[in-house]
N, C-alpha and C. Protein backbone atom coordinates (compact mmCIF):
# COMPACT_ATOMS: atom_id res chain seq x y z
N UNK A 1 0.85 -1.18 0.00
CA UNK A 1 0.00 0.00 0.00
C UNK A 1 0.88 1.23 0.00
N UNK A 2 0.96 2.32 -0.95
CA UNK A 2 1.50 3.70 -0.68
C UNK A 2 1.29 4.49 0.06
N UNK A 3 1.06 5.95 0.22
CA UNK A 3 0.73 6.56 1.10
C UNK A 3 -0.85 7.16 0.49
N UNK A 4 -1.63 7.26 1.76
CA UNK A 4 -2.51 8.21 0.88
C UNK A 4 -2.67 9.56 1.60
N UNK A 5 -3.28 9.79 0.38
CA UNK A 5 -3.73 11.37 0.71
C UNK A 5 -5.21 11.71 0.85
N UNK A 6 -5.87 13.07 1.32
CA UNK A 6 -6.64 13.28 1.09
C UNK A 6 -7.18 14.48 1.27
N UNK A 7 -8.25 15.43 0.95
CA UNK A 7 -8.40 16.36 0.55
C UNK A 7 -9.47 16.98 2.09
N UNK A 8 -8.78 17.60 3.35
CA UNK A 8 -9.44 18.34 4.03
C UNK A 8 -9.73 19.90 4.63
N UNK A 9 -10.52 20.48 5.14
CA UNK A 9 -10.64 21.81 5.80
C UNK A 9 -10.71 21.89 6.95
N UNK A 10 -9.77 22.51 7.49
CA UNK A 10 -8.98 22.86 8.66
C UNK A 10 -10.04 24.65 8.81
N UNK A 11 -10.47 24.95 10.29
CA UNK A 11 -10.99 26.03 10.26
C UNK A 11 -10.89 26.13 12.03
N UNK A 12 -11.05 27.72 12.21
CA UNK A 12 -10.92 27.90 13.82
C UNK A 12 -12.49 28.27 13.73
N UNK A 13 -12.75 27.14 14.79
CA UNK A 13 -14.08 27.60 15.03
C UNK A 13 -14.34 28.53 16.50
N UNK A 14 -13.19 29.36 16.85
CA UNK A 14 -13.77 30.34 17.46
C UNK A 14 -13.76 31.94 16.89
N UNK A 15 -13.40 31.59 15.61
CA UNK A 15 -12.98 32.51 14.76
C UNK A 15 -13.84 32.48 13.07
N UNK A 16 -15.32 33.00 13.20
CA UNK A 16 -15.67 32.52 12.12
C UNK A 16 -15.70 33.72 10.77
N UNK A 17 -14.98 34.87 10.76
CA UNK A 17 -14.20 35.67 9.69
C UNK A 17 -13.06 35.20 8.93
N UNK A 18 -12.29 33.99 9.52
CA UNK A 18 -11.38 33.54 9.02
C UNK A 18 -11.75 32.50 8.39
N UNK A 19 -10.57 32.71 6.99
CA UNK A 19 -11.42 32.11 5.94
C UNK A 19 -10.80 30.29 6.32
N UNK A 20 -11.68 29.51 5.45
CA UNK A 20 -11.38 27.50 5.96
C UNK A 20 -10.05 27.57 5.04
N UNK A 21 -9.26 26.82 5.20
CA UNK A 21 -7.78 26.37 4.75
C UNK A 21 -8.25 25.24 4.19
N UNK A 22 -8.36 24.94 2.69
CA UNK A 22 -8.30 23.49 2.25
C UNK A 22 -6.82 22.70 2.17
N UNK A 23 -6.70 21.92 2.75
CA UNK A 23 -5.46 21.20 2.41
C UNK A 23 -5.50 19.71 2.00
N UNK A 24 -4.48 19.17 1.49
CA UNK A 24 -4.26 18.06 0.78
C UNK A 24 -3.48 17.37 2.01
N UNK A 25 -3.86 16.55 3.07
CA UNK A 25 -3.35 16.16 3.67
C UNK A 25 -2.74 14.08 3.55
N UNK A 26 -1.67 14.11 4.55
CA UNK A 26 -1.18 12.61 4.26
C UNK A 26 -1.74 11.94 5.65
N UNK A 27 -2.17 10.84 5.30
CA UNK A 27 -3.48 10.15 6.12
C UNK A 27 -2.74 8.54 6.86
N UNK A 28 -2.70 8.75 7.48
CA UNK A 28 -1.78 7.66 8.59
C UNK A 28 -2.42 7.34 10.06
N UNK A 29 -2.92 6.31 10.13
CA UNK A 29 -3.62 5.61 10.98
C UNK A 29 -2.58 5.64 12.06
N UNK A 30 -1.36 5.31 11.80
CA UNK A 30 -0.36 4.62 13.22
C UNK A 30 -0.44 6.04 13.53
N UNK A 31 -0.49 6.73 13.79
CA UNK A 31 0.06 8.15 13.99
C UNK A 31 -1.30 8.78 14.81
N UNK A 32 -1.50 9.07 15.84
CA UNK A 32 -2.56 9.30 16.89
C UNK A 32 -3.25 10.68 16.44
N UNK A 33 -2.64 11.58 16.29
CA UNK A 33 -3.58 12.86 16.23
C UNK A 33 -3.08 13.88 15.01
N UNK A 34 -3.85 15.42 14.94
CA UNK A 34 -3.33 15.71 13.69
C UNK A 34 -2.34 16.36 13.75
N UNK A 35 -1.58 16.94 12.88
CA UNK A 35 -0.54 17.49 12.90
C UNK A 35 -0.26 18.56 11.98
N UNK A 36 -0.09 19.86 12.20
CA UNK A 36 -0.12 20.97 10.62
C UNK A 36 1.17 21.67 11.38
N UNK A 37 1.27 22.42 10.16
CA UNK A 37 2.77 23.27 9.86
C UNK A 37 2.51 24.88 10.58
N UNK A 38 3.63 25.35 11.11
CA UNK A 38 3.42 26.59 11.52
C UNK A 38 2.43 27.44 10.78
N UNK A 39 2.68 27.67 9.71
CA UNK A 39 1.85 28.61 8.86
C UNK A 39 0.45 28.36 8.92
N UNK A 40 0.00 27.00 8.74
CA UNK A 40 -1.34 27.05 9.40
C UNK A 40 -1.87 27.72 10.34
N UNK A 41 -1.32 27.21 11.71
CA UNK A 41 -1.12 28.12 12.74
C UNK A 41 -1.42 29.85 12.71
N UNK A 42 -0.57 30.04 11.97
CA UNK A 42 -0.78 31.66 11.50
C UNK A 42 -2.02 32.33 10.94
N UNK A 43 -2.48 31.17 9.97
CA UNK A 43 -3.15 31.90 9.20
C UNK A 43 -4.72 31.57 9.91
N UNK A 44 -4.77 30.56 10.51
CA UNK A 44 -6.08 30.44 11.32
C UNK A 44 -5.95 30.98 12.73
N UNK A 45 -4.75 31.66 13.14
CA UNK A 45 -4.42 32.32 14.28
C UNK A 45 -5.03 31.43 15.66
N UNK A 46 -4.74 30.19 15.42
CA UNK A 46 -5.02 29.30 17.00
C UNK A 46 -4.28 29.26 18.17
N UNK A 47 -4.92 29.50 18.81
CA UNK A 47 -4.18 29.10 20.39
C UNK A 47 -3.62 28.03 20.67
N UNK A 48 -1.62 28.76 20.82
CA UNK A 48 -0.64 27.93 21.89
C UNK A 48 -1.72 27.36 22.98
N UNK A 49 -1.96 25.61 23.05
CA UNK A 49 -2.77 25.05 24.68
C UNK A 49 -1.41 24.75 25.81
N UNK A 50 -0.78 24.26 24.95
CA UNK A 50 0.56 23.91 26.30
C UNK A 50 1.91 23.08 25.23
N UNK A 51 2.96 22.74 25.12
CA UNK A 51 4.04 22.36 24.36
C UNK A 51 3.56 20.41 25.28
N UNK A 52 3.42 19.62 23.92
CA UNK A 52 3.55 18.24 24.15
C UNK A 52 4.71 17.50 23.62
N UNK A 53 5.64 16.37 24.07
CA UNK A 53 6.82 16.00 23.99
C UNK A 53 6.67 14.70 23.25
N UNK A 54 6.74 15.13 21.85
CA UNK A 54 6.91 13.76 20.39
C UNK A 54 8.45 13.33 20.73
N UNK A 55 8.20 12.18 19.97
CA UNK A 55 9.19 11.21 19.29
C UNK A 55 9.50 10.32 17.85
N UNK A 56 10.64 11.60 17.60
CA UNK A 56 10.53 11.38 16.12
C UNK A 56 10.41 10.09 15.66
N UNK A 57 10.92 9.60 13.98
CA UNK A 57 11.28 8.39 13.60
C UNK A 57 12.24 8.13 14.00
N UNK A 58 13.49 9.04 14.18
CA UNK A 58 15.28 8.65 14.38
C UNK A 58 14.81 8.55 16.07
N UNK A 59 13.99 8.70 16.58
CA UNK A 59 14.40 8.46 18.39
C UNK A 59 14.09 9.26 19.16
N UNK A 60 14.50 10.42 18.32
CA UNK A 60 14.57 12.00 19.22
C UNK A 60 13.70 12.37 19.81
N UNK A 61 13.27 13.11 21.02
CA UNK A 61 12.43 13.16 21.48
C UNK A 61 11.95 14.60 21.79
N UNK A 62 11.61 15.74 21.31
CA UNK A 62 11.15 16.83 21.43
C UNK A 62 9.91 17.61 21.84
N UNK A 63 10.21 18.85 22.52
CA UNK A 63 9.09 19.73 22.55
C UNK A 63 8.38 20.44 21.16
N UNK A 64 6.92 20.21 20.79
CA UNK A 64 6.46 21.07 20.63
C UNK A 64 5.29 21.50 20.93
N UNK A 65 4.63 22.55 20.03
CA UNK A 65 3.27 23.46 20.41
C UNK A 65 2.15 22.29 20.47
N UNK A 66 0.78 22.50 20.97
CA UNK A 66 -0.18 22.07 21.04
C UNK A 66 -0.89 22.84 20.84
N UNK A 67 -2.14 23.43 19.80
CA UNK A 67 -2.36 24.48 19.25
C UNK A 67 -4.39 23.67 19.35
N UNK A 68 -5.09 24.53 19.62
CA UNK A 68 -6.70 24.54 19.10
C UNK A 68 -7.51 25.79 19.49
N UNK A 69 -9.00 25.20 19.96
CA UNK A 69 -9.27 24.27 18.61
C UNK A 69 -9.49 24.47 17.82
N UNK A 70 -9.21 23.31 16.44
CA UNK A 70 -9.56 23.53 15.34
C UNK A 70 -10.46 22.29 14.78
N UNK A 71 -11.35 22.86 14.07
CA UNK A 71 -12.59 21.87 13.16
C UNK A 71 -11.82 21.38 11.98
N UNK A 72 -11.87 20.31 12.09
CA UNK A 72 -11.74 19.64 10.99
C UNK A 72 -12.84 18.73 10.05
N UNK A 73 -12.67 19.02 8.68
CA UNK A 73 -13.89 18.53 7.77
C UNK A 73 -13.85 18.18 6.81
N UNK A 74 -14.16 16.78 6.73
CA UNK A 74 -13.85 15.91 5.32
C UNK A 74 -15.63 15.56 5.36
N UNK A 75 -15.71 16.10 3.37
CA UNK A 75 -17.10 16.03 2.82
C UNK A 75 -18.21 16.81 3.89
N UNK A 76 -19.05 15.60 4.59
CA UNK A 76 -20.20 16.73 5.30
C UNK A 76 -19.54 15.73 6.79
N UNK A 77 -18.76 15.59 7.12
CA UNK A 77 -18.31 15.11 8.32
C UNK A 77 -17.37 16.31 9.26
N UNK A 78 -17.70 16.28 10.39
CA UNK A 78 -16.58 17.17 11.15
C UNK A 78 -15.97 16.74 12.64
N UNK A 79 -15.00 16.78 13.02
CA UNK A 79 -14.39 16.80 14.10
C UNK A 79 -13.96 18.06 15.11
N UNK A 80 -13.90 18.28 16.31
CA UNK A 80 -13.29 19.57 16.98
C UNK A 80 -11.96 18.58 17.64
N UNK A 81 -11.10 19.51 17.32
CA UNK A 81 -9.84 18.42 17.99
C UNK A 81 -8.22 19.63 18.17
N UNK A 82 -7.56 18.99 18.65
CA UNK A 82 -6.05 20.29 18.80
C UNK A 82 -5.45 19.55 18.09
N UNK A 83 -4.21 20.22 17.62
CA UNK A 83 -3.14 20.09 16.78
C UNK A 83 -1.74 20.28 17.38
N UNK A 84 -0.62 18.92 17.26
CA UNK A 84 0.59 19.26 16.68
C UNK A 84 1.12 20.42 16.02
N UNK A 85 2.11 20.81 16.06
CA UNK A 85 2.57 22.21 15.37
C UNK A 85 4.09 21.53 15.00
N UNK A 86 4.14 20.71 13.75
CA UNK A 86 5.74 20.12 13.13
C UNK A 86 5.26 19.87 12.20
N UNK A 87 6.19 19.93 11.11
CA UNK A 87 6.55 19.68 10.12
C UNK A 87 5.81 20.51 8.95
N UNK A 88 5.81 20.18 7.58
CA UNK A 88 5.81 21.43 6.56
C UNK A 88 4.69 21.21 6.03
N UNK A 89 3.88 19.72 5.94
CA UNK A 89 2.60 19.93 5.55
C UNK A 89 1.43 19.09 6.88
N UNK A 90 0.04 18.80 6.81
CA UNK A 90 -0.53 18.29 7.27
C UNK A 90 -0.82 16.99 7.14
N UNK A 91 -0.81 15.97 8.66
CA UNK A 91 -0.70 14.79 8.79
C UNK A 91 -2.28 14.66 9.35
N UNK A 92 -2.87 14.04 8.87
CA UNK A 92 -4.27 13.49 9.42
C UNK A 92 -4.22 12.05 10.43
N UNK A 93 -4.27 12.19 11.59
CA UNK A 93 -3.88 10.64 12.67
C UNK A 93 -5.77 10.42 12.89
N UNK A 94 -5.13 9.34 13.68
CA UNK A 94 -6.25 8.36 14.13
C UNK A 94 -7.42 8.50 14.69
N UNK A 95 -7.31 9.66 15.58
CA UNK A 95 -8.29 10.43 16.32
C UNK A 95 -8.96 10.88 15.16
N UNK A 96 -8.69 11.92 14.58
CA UNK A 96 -9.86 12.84 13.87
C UNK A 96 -10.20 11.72 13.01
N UNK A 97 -9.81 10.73 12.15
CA UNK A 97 -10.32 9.80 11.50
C UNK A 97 -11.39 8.70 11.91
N UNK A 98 -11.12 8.71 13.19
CA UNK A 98 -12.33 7.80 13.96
C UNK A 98 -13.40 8.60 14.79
N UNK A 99 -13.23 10.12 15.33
CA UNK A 99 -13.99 10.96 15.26
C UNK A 99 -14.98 11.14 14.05
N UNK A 100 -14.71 11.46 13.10
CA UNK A 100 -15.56 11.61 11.78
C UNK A 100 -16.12 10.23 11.37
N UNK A 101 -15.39 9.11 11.95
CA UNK A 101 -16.36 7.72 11.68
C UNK A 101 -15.66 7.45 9.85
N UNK A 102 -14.30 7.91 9.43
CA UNK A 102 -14.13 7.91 7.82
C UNK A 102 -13.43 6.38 8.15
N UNK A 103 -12.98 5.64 7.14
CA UNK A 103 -12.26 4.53 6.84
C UNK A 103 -11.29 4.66 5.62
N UNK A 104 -10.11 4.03 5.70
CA UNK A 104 -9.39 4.32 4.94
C UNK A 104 -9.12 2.92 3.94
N UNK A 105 -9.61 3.20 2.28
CA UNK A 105 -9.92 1.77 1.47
C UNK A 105 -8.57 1.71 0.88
N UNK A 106 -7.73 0.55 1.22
CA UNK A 106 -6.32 0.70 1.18
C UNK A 106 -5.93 0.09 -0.81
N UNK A 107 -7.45 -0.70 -0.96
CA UNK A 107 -7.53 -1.05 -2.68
C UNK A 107 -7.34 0.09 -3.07
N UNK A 108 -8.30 1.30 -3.17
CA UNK A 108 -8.60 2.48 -3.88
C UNK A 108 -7.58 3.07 -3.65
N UNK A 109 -7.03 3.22 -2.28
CA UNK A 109 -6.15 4.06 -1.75
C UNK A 109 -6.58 5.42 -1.63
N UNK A 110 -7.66 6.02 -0.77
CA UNK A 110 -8.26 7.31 -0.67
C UNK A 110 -9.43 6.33 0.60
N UNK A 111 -9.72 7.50 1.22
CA UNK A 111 -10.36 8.07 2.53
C UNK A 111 -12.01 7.98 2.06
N UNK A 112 -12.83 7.66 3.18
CA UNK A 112 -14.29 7.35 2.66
C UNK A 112 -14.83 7.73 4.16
N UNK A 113 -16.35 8.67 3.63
CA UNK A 113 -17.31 7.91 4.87
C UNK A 113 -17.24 6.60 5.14
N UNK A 114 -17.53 5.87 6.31
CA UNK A 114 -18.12 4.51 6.71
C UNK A 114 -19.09 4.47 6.17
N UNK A 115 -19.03 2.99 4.87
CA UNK A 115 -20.06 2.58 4.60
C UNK A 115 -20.61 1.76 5.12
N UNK A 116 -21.06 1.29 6.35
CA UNK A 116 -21.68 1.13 6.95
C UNK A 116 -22.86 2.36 8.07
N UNK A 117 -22.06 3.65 7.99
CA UNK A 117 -22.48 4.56 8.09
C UNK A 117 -22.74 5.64 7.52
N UNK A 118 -23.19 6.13 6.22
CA UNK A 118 -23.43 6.72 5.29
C UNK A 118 -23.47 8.23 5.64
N UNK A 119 -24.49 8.25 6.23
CA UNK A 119 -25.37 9.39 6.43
C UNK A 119 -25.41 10.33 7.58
N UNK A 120 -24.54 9.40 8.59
CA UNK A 120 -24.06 10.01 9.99
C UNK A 120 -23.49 9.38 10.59
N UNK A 121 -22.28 9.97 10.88
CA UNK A 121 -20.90 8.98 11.46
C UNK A 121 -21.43 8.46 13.16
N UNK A 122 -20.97 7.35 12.92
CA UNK A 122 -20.75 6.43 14.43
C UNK A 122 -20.16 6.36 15.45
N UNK A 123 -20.43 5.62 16.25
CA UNK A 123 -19.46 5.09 17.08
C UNK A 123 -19.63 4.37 17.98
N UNK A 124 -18.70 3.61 18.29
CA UNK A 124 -18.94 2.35 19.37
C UNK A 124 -19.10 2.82 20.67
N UNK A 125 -19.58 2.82 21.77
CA UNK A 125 -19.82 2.93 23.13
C UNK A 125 -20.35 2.12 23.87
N UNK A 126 -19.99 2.06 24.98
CA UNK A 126 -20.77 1.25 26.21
C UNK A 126 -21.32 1.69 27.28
N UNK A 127 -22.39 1.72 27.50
CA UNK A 127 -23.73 1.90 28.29
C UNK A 127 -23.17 1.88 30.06
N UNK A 128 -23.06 2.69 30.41
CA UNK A 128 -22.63 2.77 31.84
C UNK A 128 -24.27 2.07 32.40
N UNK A 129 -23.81 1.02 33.22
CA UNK A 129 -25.53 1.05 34.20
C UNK A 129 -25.30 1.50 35.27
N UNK A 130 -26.05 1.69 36.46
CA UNK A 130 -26.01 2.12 37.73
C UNK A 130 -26.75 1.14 38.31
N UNK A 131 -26.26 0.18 39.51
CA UNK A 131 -27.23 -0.55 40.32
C UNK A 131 -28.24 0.05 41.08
């Protein structure tokens, strides 16, 4: 399987004059949450939340920004979620992908609603009881 891509809008939803950022993002399941480039940052003007401590591929282990929130929206699906602040373009992780309920068809190689859920994304939960 290659890498895929896919086509989302990034927007501050406490900020609704600012215009949505479409981006072409790279879509990676192993990879937990999302991730965009400074300039994003800028141009949707989001709030520094606190610096979280990654670990690159080579080992390394660094500070950076933790930035929200920001809406994220593929087709008529949306997520509210914070962001990573590394690297030069946008990484789509696991969270906002299972937030929005999308699946990734590794034949086609491109990003889908759940077809099993068409029309309004899902999700699994369990029923707290109280004795």
């Amino acid at each position: 399987m290659g890498l895929i891509y896919t086509n989302i809008e990034l927007i501050n939803p406490k900020d609704a004059s600012l215009k949505t950022i479409t981006v072409t993002a790279l879509v990676d399941s192993g990879a937990i949450t999302l991730c965009i480039p400074e300039h994003i940052v800028i141009q949707l003007k989001l709030d520094k939340l606190e610096e979280r401590e990654v670990t690159t591929a080579e080992g390394k282990r660094i500070l950076v920004p933790y930035v929200g929130p920001i809406q994220v929206r593929f087709e008529s699906r949306n997520c509210f979620t914070g962001a990573l602040v590394l690297g030069d373009s946008v990484l789509l992780g696991a969270v906002p992908l299972e937030d929005m309920d999308l699946v990734i068809n590794p034949r086609l190689q491109q990003v889908t609603v759940n077809p099993k859920s068409p029309n309004i994304p899902s999700a699994v939960v369990k029923r707290a009881f109280t004795c």
